[in-house]
Protein backbone atom coordinates (compact mmCIF):
# COMPACT_ATOMS: atom_id res chain seq x y z
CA UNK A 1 -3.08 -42.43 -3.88
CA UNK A 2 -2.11 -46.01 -2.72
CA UNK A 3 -5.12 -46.85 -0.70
CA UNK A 4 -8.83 -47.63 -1.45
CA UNK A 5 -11.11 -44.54 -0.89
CA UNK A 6 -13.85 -44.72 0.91
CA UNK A 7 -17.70 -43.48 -0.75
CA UNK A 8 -17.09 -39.75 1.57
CA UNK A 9 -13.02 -39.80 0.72
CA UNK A 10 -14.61 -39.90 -3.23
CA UNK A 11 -17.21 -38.03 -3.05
CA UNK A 12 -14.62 -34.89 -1.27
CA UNK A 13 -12.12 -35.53 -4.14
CA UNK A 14 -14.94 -34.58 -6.72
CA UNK A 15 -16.06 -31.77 -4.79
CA UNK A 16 -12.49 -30.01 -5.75
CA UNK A 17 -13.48 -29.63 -8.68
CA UNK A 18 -17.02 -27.65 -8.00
CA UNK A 19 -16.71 -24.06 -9.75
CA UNK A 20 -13.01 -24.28 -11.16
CA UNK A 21 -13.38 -25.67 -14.64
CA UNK A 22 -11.76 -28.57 -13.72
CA UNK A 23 -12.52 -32.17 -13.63
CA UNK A 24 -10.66 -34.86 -10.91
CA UNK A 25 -10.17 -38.30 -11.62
CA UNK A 26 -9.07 -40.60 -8.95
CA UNK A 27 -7.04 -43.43 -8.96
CA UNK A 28 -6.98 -45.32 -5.96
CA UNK A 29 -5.34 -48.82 -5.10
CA UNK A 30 -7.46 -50.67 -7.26
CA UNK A 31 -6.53 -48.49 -10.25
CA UNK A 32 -2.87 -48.33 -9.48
CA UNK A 33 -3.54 -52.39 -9.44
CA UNK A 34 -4.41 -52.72 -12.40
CA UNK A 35 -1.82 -50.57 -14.05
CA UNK A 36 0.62 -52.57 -12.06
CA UNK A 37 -0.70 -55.97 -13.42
CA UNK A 38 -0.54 -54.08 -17.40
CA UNK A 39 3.22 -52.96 -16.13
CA UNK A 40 4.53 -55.82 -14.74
CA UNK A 41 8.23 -55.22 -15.68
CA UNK A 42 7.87 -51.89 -14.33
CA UNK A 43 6.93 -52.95 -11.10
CA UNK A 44 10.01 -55.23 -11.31
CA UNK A 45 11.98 -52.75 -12.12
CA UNK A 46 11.88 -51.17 -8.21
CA UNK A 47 10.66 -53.42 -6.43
CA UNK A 48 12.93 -56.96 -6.83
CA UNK A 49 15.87 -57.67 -5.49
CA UNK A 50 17.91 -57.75 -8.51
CA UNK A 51 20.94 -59.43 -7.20
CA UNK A 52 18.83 -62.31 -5.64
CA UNK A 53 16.85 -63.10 -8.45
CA UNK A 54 19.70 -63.14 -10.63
CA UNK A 55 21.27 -65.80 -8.17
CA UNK A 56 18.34 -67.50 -8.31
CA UNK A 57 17.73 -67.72 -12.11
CA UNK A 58 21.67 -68.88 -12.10
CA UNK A 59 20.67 -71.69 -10.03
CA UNK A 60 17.71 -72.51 -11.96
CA UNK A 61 20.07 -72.79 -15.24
CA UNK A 62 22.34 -75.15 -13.06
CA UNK A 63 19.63 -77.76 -12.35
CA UNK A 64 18.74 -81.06 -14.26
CA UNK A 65 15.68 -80.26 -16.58
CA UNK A 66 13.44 -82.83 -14.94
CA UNK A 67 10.21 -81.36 -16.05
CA UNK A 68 11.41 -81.97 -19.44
CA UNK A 69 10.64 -79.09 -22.20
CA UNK A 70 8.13 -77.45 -20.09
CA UNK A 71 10.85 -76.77 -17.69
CA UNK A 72 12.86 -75.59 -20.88
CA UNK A 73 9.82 -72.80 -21.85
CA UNK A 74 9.42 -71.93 -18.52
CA UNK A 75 13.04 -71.45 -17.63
CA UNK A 76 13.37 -68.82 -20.59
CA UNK A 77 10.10 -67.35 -19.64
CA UNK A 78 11.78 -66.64 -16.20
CA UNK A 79 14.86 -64.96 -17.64
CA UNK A 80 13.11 -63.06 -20.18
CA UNK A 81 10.83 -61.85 -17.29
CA UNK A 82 14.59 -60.67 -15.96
CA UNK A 83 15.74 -59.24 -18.74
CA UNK A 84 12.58 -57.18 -18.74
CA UNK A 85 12.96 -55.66 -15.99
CA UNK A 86 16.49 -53.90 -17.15
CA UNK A 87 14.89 -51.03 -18.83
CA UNK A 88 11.64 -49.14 -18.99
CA UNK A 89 12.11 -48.12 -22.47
CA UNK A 90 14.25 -51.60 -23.99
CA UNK A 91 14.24 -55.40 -23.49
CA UNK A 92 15.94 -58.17 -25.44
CA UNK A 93 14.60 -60.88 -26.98
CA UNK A 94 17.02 -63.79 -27.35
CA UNK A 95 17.02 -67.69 -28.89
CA UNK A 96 19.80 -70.05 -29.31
CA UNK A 97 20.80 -71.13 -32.47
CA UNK A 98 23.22 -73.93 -32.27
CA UNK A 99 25.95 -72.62 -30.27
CA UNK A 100 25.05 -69.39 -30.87
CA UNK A 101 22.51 -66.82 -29.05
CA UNK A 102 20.69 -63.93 -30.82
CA UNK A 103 19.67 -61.56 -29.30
CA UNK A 104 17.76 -58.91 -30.37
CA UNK A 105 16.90 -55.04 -29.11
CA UNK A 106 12.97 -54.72 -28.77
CA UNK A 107 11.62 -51.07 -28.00
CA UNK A 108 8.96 -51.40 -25.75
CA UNK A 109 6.87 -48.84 -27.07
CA UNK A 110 7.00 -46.95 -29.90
CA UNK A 111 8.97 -43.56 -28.79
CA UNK A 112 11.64 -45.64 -26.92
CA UNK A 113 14.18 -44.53 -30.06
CA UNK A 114 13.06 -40.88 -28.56
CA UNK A 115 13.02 -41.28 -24.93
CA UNK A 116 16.24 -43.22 -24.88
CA UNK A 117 17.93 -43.20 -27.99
CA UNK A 118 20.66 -45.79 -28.92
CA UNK A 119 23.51 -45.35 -30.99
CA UNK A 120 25.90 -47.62 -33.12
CA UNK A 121 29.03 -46.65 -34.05
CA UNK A 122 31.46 -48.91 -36.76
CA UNK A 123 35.35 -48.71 -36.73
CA UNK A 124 36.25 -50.45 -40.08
CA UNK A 125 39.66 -52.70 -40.69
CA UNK A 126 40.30 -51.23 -44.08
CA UNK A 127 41.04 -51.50 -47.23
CA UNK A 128 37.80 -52.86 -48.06
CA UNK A 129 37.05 -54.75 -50.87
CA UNK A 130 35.54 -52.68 -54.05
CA UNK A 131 31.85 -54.69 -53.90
CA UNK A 132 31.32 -53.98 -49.84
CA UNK A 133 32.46 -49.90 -50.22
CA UNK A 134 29.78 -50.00 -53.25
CA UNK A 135 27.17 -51.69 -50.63
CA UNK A 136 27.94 -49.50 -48.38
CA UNK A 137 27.99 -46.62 -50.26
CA UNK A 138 24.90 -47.61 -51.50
CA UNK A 139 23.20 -48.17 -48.23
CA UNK A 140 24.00 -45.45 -46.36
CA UNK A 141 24.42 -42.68 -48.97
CA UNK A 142 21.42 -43.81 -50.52
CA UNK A 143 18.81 -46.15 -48.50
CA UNK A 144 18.89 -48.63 -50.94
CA UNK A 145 16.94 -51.43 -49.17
CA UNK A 146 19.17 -54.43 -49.48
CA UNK A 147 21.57 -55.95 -46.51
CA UNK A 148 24.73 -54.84 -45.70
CA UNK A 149 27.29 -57.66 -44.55
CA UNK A 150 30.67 -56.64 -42.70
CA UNK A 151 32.98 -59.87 -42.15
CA UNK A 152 34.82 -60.26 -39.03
CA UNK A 153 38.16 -59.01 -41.29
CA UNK A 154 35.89 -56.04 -41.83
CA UNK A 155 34.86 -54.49 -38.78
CA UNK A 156 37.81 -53.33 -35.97
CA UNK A 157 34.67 -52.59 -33.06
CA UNK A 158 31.00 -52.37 -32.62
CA UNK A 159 30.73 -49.29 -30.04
CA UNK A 160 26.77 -48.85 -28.54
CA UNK A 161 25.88 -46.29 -27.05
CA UNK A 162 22.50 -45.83 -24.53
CA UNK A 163 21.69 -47.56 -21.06
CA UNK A 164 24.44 -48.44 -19.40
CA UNK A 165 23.25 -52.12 -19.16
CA UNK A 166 23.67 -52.26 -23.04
CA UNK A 167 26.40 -49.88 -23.91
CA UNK A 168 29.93 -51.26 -24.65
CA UNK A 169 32.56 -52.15 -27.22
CA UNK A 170 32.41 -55.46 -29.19
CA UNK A 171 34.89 -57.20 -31.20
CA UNK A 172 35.61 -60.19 -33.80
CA UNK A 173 32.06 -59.38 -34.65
CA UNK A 174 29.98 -59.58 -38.12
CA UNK A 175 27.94 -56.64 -38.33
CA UNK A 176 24.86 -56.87 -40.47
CA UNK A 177 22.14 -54.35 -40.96
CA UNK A 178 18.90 -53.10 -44.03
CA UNK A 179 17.26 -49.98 -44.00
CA UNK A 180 13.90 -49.85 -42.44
CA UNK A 181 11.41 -49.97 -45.40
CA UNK A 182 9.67 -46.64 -46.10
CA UNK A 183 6.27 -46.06 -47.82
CA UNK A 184 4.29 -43.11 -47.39
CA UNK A 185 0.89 -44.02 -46.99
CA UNK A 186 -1.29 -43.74 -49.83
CA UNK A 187 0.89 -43.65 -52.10
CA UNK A 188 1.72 -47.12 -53.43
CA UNK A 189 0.54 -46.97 -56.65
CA UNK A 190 3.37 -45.39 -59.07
CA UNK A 191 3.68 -44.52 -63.05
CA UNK A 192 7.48 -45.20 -64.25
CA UNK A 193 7.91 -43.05 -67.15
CA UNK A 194 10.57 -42.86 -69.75
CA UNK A 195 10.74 -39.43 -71.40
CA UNK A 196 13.02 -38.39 -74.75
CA UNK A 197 13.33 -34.75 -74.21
CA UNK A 198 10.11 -33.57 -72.87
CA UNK A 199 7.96 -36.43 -74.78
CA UNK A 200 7.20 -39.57 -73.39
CA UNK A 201 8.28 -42.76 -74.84
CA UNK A 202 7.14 -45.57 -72.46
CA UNK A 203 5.10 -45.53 -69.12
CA UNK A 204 4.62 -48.51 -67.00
CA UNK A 205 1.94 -48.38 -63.98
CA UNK A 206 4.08 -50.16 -60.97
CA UNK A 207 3.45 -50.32 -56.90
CA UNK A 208 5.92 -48.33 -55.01
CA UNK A 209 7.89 -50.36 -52.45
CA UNK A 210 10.62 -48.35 -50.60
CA UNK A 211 11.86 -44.46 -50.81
CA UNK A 212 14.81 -44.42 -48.89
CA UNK A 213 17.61 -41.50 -48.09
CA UNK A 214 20.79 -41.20 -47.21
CA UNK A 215 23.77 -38.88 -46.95
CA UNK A 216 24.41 -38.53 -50.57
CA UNK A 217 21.01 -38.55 -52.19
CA UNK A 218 17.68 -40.67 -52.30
CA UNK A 219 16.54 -43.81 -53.35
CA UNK A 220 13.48 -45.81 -55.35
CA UNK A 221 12.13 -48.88 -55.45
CA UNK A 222 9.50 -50.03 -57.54
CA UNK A 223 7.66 -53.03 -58.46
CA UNK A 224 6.95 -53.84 -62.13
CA UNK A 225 4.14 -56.49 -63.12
CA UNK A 226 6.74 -58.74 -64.51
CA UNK A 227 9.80 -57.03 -62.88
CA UNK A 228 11.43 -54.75 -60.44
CA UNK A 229 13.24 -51.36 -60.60
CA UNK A 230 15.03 -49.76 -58.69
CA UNK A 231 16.89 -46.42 -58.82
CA UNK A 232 18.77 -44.23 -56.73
CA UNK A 233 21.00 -40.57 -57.53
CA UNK A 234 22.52 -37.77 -55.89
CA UNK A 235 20.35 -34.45 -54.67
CA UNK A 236 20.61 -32.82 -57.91
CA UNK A 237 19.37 -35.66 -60.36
C-alpha cells in the first residue's frame, strides 16, 4: 500500500492471518521506497515525461562542454539513464569509437531472452564465397566457437524482431556474431582417445572448453597441454 502504516494499521494486517495458515507481509511506503530507489529505471519508465526529457537531453548535447570531461561522463550518464528507461526487460549500452557508435543489447536480468525474446533474422546477397558458406556452415550447423564475419557485399538486411523501440530493418551493414561458449559444469576435465578398432592407441588427458550444437550436428573443443583440438560431425558420427 503506498502510505506508511501506523503501529494499530500493522498490528490489524497481521491479525489476518490468525488461524488461516497464512502469513502477511506488509510493504508500506518505506518498502515500496526502497524498491523504487533498487528500480530506478522502472520508476522512469511511468513516471517521466518522455518527450521532455528527451528535449532536454537534446539540448544538453547542443551545449559547449564547459565543465570539461566531467561534463562529458556526466552527459552519457544522463542518456544512458534515458535509454534505460525504454524497456523493463533491455537497455543498450553504447561508446563511440571514432566516428562510429556501438551499441550493444544488455538483458537486464537474466530471463529477459524469456520474458521478451528478440529475434535476428539475415537476408544474404549471394553467391557467397566458398570460405564464408564453410564458416557459416560451420557455425550454425555445428556451434563451432569461432566468429562469423558477413561483409557489407554479404548481407541484403538485418531484420530484429522484439520491442518496438528496437525492432526494424537495417542495411549496408556488417553482421558479426560467435556462439555463446558452453561448458557443463563439472565437467572440464576430458580424456581424448584414439582407438584402432576397439583398442586404444593413444590417450591424451585435455580440459574441455566448448560443446556446441547446431542444426546439422554437434561440436568439441578441447584443450591439449601443448595444443588444441577441436572436432565437430553430423548426429550419426
Amino acid at each position: 500500500m503506498p502510505c506508511t502504516l501506523t503501529t494499530p494499521e500493522r498490528e490489524f494486517a497481521a491479525s489476518l492471518a490468525a488461524g488461516q495458515g497464512v502469513q502477511v507481509r506488509v510493504w508500506d511506503r518505506a518498502k515500496l521506497d526502497g524498491l523504487m530507489a533498487t528500480h530506478a529505471d522502472l520508476e522512469a519508465s511511468f513516471t517521466r515525461n518522455q518527450l521532455y526529457d528527451a528535449a532536454k537531453v537534446f539540448g544538453q548535447e547542443q551545449a559547449m562542454l564547459m565543465g570539461g570531461l566531467p561534463d562529458v561522463g556526466a552527459r552519457v550518464a544522463g542518456l544512458g539513464r534515458q535509454v534505460d528507461g525504454l524497456d523493463d526487460h533491455w537497455t543498450v549500452d553504447f561508446a563511440r569509437q571514432g566516428e562510429t557508435v556501438v551499441q550493444t543489447l544488455r538483458g537486464k536480468h537474466p530471463r529477459a531472452h524469456e520474458i521478451s525474446p528478440v529475434e535476428f533474422t539475415v537476408t544474404g546477397n549471394g553467391p557467397w564465397a566458398p570460405e564464408l558458406t564453410a564458416a557459416v556452415r560451420r557455425s550454425l550447423g555445428f556451434g563451432v566457437p569461432e566468429e562469423v564475419v558477413l561483409p557489407r557485399e554479404a548481407v541484403h538486411c538485418l531484420t530484429v524482431n522484439g520491442p518496438d523501440w528496437l525492432s526494424g530493418q537495417h542495411r549496408d551493414i556488417e553482421v558479426r556474431w560467435r556462439p555463446v561458449v558452453a561448458v557443463p559444469p563439472g565437467e572440464r576435465g576430458v580424456d581424448v582417445v584414439f582407438l584402432d578398432g576397439e583398442q586404444v592407441t593413444a590417450s591424451y588427458p585435455g580440459t574441455l572448453g566448448h560443446l556446441g550444437s547446431g542444426s546439422i550436428g554437434r561440436s568439441v573443443h578441447v584443450e591439449l597441454p601443448g595444443r588444441e583440438a577441436g572436432a565437430a560431425g553430423s548426429p550419426q558420427d
